[in-house]
PDB file of N, CA and C in Angstrom:
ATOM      1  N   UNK A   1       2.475  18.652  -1.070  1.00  0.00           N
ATOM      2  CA  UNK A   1       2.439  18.905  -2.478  1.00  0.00           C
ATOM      3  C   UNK A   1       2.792  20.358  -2.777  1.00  0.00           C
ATOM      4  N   UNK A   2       2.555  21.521  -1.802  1.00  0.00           N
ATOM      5  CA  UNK A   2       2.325  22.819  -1.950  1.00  0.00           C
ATOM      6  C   UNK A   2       3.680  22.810  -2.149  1.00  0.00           C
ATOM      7  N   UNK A   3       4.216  22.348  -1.079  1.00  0.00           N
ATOM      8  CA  UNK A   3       6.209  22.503  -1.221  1.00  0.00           C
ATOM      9  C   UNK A   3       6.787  21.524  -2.579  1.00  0.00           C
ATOM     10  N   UNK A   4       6.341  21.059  -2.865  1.00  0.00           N
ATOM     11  CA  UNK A   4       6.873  20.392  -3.972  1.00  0.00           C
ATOM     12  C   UNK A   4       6.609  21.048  -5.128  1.00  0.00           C
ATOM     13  N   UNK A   5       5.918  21.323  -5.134  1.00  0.00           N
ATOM     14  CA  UNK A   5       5.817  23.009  -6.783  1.00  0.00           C
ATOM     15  C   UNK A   5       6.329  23.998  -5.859  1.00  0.00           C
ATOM     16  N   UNK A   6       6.126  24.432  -5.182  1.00  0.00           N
ATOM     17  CA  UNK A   6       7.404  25.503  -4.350  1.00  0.00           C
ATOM     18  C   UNK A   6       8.957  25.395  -5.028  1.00  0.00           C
ATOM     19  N   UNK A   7       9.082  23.707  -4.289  1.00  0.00           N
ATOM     20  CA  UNK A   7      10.406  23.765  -5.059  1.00  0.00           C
ATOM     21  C   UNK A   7      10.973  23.316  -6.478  1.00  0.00           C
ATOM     22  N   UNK A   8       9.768  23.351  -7.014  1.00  0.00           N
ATOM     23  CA  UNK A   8       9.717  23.123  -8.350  1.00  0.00           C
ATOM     24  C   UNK A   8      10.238  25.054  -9.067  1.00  0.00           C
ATOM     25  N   UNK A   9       9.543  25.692  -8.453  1.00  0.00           N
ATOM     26  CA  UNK A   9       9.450  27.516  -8.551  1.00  0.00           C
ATOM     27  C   UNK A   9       8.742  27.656  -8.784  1.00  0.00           C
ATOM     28  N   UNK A  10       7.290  27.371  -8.744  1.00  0.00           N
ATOM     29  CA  UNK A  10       6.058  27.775  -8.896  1.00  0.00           C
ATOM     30  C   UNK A  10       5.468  27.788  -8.127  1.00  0.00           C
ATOM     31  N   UNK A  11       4.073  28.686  -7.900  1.00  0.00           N
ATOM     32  CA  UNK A  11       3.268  28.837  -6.347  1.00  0.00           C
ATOM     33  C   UNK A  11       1.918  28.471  -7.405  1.00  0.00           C
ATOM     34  N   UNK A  12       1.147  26.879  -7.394  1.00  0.00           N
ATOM     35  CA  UNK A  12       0.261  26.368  -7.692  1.00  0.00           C
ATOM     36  C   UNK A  12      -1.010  27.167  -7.006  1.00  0.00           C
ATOM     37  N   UNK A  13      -2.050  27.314  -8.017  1.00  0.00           N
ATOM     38  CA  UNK A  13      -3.411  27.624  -7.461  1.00  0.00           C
ATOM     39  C   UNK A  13      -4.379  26.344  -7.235  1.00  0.00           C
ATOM     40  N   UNK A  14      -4.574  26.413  -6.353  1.00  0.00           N
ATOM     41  CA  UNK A  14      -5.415  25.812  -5.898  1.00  0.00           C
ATOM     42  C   UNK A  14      -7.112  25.264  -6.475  1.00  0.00           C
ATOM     43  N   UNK A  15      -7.691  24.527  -6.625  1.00  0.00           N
ATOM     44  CA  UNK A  15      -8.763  24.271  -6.859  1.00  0.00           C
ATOM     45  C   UNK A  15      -9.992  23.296  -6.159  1.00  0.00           C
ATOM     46  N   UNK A  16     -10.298  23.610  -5.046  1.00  0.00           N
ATOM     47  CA  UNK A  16     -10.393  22.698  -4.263  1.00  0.00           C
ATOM     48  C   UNK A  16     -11.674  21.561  -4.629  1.00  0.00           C
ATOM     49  N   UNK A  17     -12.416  22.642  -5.514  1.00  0.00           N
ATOM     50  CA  UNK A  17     -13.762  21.901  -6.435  1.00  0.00           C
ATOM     51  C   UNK A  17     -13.480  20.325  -7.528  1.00  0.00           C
ATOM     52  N   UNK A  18     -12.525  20.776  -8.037  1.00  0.00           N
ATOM     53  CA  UNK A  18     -11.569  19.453  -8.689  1.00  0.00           C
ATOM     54  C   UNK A  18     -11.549  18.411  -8.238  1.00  0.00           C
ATOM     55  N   UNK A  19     -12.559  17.157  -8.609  1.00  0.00           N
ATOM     56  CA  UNK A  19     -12.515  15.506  -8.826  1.00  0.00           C
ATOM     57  C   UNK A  19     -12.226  15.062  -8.783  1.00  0.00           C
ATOM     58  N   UNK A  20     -11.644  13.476  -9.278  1.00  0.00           N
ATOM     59  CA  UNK A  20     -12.640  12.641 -10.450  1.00  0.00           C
ATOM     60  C   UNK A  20     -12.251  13.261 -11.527  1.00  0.00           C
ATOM     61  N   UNK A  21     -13.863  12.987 -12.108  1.00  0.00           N
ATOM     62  CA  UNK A  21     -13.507  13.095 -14.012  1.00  0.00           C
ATOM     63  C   UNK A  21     -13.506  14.513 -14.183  1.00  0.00           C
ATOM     64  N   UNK A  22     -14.153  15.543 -12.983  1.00  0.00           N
ATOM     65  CA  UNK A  22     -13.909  16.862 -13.134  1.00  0.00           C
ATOM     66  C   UNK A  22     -12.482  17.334 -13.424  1.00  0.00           C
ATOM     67  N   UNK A  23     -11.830  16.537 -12.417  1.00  0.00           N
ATOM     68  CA  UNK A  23      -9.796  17.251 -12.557  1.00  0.00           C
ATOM     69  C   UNK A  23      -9.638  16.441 -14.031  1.00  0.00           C
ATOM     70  N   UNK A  24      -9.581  15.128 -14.451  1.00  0.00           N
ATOM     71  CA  UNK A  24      -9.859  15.419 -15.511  1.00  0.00           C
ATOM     72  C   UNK A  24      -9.719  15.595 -16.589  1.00  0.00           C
ATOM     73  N   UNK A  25     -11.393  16.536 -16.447  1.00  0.00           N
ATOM     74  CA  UNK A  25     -11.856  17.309 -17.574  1.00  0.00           C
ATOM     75  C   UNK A  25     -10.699  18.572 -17.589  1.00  0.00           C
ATOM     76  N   UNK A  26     -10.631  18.974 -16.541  1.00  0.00           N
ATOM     77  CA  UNK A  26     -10.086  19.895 -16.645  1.00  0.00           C
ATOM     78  C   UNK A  26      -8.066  20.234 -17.025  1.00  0.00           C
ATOM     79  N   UNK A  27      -7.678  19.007 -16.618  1.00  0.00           N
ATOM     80  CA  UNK A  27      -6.269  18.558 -17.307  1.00  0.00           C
ATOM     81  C   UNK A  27      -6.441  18.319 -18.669  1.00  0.00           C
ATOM     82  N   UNK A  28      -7.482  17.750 -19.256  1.00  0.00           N
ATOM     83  CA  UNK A  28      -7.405  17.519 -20.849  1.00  0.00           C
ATOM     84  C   UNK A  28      -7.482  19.184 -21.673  1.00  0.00           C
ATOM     85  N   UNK A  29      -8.043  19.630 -20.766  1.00  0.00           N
ATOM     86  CA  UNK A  29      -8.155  20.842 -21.104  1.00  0.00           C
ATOM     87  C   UNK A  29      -7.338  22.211 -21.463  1.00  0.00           C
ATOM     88  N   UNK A  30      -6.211  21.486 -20.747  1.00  0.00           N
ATOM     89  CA  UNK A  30      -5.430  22.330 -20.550  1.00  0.00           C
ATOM     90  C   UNK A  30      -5.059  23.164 -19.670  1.00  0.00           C
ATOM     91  N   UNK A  31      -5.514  22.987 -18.437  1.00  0.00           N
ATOM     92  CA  UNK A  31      -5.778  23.893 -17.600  1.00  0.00           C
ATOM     93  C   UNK A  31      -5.553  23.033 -15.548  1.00  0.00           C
ATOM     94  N   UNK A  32      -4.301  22.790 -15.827  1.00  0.00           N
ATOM     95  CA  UNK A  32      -3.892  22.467 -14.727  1.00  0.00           C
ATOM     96  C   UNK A  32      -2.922  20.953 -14.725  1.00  0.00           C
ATOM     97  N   UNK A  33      -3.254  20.457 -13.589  1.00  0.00           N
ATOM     98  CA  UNK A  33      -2.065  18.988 -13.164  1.00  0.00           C
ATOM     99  C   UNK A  33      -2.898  18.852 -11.967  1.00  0.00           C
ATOM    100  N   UNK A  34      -2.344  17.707 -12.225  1.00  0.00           N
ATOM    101  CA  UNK A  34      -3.122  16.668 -10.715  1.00  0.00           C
ATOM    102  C   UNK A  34      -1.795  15.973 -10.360  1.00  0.00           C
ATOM    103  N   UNK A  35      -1.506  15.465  -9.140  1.00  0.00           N
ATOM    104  CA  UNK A  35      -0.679  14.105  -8.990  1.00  0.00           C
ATOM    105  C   UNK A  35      -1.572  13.159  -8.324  1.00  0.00           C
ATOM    106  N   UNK A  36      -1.029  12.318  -9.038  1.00  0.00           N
ATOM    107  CA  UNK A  36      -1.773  10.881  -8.400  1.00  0.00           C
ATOM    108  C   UNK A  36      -0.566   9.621  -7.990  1.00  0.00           C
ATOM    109  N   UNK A  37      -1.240   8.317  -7.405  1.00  0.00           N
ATOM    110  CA  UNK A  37      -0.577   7.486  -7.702  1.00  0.00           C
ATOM    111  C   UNK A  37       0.053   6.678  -9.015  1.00  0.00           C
ATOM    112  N   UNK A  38       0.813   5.680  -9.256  1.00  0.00           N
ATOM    113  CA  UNK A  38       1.048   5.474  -9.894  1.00  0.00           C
ATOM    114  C   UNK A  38      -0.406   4.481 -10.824  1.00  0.00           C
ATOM    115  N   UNK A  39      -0.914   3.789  -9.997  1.00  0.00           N
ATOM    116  CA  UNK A  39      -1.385   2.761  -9.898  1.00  0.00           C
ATOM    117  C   UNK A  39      -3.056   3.181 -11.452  1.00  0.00           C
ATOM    118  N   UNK A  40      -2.765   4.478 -10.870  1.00  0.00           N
ATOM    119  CA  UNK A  40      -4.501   5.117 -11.327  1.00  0.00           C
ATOM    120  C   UNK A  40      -3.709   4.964 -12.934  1.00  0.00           C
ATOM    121  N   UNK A  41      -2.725   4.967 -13.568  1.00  0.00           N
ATOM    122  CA  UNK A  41      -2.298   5.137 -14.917  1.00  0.00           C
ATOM    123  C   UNK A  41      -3.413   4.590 -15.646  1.00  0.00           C
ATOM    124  N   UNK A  42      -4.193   3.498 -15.806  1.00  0.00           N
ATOM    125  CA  UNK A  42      -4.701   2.702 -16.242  1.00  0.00           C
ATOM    126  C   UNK A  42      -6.196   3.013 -16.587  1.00  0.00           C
ATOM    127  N   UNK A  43      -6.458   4.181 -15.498  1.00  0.00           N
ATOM    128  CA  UNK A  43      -7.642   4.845 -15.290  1.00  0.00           C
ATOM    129  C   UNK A  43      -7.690   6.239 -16.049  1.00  0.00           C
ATOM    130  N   UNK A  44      -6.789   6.680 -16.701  1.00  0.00           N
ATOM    131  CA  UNK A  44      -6.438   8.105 -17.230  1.00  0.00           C
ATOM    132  C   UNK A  44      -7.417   8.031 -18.600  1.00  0.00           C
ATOM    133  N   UNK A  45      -7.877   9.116 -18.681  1.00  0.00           N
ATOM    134  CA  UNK A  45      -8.544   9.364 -20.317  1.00  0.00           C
ATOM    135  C   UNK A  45      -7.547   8.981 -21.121  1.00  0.00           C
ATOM    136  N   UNK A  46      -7.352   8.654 -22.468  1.00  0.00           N
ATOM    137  CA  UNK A  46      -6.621   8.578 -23.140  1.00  0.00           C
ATOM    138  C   UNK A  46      -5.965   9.787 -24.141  1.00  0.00           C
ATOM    139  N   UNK A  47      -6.108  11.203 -23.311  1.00  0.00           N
ATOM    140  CA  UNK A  47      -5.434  12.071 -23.963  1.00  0.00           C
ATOM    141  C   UNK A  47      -4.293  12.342 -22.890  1.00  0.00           C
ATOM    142  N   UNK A  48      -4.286  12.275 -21.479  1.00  0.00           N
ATOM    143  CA  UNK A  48      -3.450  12.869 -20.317  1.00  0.00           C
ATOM    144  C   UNK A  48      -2.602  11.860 -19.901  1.00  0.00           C
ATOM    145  N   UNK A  49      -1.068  12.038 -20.402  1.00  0.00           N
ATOM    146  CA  UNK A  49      -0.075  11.178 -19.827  1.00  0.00           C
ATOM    147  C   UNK A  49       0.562  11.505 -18.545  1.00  0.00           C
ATOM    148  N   UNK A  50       0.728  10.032 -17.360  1.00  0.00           N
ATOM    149  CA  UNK A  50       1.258  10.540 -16.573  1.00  0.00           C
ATOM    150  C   UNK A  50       2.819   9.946 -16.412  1.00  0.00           C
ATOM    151  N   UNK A  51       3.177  11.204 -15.573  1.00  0.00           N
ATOM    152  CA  UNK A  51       4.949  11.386 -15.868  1.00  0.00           C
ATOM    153  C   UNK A  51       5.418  11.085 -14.342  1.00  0.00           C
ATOM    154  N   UNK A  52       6.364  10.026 -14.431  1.00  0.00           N
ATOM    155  CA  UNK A  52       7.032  10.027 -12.886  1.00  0.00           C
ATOM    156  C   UNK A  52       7.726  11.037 -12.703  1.00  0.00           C
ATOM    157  N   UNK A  53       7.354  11.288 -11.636  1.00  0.00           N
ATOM    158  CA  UNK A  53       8.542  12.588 -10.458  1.00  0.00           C
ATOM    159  C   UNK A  53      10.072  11.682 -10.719  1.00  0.00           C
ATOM    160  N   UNK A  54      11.091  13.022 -10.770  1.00  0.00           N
ATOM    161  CA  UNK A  54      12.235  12.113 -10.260  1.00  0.00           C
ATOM    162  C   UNK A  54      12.603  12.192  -9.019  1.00  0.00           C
ATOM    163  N   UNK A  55      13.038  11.584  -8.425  1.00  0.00           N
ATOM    164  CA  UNK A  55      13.665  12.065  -6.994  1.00  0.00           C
ATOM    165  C   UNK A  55      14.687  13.094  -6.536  1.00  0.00           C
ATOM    166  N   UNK A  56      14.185  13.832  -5.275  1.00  0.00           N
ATOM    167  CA  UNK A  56      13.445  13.424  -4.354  1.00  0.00           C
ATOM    168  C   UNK A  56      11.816  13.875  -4.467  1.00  0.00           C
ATOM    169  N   UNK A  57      11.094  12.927  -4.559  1.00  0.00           N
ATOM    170  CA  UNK A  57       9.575  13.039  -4.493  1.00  0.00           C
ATOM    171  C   UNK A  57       8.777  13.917  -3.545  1.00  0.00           C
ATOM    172  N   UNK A  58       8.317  14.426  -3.497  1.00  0.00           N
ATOM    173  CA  UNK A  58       7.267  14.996  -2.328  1.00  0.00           C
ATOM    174  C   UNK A  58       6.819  13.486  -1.666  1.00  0.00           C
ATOM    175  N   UNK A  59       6.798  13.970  -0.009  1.00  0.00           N
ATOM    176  CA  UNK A  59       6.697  13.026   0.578  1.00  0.00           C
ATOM    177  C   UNK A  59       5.044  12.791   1.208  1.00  0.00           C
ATOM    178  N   UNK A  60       4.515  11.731   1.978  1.00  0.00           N
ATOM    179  CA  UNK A  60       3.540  12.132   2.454  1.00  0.00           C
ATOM    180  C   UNK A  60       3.480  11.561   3.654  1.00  0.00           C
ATOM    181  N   UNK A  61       2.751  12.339   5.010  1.00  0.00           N
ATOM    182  CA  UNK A  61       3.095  11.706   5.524  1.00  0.00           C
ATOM    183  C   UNK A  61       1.351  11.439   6.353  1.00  0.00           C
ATOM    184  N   UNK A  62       1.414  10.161   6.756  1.00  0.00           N
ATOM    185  CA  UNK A  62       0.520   9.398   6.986  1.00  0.00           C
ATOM    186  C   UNK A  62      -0.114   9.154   8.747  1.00  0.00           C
ATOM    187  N   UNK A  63      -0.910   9.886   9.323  1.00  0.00           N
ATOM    188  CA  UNK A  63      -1.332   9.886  10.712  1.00  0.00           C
ATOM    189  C   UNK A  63      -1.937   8.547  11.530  1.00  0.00           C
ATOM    190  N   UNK A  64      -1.686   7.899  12.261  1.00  0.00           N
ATOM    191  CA  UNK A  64      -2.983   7.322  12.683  1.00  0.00           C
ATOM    192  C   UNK A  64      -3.771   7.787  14.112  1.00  0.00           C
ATOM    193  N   UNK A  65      -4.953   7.490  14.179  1.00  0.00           N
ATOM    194  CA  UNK A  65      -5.585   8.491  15.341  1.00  0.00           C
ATOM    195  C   UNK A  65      -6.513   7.286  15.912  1.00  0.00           C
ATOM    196  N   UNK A  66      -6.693   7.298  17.324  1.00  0.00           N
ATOM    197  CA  UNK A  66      -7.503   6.567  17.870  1.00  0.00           C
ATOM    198  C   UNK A  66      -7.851   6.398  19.112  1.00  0.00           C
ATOM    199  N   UNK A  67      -8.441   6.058  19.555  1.00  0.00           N
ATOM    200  CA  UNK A  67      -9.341   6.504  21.366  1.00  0.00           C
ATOM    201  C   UNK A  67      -8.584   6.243  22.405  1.00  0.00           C
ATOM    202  N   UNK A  68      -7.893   6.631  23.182  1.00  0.00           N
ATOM    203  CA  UNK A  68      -7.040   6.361  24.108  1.00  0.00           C
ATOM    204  C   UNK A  68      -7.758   5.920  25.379  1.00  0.00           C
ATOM    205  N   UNK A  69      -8.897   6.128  25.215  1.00  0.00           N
ATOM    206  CA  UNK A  69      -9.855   5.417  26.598  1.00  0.00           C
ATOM    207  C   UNK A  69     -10.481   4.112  26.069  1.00  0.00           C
ATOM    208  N   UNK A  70     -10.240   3.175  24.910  1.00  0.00           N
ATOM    209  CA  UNK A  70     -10.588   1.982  24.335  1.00  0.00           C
ATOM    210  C   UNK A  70      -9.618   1.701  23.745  1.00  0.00           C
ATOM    211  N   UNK A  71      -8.299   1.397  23.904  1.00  0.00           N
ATOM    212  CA  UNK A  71      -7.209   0.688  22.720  1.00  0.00           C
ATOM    213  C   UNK A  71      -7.539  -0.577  22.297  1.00  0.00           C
ATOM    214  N   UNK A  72      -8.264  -0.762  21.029  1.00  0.00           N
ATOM    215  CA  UNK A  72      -8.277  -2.326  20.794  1.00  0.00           C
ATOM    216  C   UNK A  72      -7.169  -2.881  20.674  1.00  0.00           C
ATOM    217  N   UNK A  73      -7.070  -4.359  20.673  1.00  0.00           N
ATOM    218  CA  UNK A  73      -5.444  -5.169  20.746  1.00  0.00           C
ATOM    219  C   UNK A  73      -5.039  -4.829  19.065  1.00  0.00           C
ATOM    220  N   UNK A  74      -5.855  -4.671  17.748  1.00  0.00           N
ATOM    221  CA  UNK A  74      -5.943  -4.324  16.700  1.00  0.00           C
ATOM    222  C   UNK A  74      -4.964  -3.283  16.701  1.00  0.00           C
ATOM    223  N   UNK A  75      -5.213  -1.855  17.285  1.00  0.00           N
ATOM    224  CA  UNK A  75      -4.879  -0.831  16.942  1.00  0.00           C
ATOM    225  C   UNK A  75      -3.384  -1.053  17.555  1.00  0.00           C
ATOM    226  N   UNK A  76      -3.182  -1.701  18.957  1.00  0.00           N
ATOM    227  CA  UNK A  76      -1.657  -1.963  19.230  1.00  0.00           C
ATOM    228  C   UNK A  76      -0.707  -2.677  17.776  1.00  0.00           C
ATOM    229  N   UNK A  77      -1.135  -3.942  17.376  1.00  0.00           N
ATOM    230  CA  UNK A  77      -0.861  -4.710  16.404  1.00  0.00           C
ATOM    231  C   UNK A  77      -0.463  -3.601  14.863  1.00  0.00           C
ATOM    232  N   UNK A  78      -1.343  -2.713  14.784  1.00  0.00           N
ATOM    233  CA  UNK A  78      -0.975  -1.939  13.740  1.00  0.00           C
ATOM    234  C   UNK A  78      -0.288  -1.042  13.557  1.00  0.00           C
ATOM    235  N   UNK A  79       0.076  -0.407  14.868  1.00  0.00           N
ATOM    236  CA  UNK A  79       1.110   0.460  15.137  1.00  0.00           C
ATOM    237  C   UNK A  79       2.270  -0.064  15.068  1.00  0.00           C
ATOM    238  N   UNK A  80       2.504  -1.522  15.808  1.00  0.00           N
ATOM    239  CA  UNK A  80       3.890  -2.149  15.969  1.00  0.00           C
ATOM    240  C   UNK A  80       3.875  -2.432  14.777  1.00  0.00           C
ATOM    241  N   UNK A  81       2.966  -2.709  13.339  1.00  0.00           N
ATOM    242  CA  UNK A  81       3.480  -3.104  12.032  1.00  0.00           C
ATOM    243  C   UNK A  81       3.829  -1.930  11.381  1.00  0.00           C
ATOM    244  N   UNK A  82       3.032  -0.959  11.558  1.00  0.00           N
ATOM    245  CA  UNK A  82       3.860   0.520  10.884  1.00  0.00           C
ATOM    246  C   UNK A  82       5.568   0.862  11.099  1.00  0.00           C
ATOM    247  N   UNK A  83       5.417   0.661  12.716  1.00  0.00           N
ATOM    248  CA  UNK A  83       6.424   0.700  13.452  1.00  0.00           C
ATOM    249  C   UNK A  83       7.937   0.171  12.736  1.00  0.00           C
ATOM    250  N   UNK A  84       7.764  -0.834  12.405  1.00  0.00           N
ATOM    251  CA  UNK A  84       8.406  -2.390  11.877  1.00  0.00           C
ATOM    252  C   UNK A  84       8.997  -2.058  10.268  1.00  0.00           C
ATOM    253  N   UNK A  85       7.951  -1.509   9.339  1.00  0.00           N
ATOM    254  CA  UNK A  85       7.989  -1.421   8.225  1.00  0.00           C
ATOM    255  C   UNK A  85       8.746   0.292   7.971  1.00  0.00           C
ATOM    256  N   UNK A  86       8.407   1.123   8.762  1.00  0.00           N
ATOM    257  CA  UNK A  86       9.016   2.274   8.866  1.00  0.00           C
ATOM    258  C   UNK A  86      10.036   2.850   9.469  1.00  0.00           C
ATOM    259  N   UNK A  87      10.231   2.015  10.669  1.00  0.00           N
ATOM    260  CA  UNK A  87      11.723   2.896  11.751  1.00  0.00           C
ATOM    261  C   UNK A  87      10.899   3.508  12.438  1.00  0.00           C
ATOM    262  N   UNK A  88       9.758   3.610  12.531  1.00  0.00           N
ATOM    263  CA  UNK A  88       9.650   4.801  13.361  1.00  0.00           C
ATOM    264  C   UNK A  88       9.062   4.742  14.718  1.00  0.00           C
ATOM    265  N   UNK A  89       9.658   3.744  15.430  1.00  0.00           N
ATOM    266  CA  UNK A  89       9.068   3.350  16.637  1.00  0.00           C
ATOM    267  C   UNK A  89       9.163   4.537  17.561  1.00  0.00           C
ATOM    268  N   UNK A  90      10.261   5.704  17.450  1.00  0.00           N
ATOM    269  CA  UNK A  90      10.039   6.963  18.255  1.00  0.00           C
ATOM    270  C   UNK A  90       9.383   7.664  18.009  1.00  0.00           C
ATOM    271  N   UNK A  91       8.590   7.558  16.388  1.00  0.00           N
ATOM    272  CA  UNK A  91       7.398   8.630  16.616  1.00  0.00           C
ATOM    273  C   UNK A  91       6.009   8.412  16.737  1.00  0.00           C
ATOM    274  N   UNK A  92       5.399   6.847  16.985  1.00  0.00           N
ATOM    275  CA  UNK A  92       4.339   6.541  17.370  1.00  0.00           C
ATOM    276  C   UNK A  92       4.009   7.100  18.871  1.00  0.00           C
ATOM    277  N   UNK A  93       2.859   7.606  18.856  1.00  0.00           N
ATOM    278  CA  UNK A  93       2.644   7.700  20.238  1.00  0.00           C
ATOM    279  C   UNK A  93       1.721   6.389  21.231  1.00  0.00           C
ATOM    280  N   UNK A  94       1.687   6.410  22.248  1.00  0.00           N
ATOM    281  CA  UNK A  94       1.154   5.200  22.921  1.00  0.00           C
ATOM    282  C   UNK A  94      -0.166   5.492  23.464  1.00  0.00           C
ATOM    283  N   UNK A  95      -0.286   6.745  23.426  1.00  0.00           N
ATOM    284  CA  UNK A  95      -1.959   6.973  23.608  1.00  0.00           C
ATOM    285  C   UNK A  95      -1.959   6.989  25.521  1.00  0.00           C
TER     286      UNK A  95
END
C-alpha cells in the first residue's frame, strides 16, 4: 500500500491505532483514507464513498506458512490449489 501512494506522489502517514468504526470515524472526518475491499461497500457509514483504483492496483501478496516436521495431506492439497489458480508452482516452497 506504502508504494501505491508512493506512486500516487504522496508519502501517507501512518496510523496504526485506526479500526473499524475508529478509521471510520476518522475518514468521515476528514482526516485520512482507508482501502478496503470491494465487498465492505455495503458496510460504509453513509457519508464515505468508496472509489475503485484504476489499474494497475497495488498488489498483495499472500504467504502461506506451515510445519515442515508435520505436513498434513491438507496443507499439500492447498498449495497445489494455489499453485493451479495462480502459476505459481515455482514459487511455492515444499517445506
Amino acid at each position: 500500500m506504502l508504494d501505491a501512494c508512493r506512486g500516487a506522489g504522496f508519502e501517507p502517514v501512518l496510523d496504526g491505532t485506526a479500526s473499524g468504526t475508529t478509521a471510520w470515524a476518522g475518514i468521515a472526518a476528514g482526516r485520512g483514507i482507508n482501502l478496503v475491499v470491494a465487498s465492505l461497500a455495503r458496510q460504509l457509514p453513509r457519508n464515505i464513498t468508496l472509489v475503485s483504483l484504476t489499474p494497475p492496483g497495488p498488489s498483495l501478496t499472500i504467504e502461506a506458512v506451515w510445519r515442515t516436521d508435520h505436513r498434513h495431506p491438507a496443507t499439500t492439497h492447498l498449495l497445489d490449489v494455489c499453485a493451479d489458480l495462480y502459476g505459481a508452482e515455482d514459487r511455492l516452497a515444499t517445506g
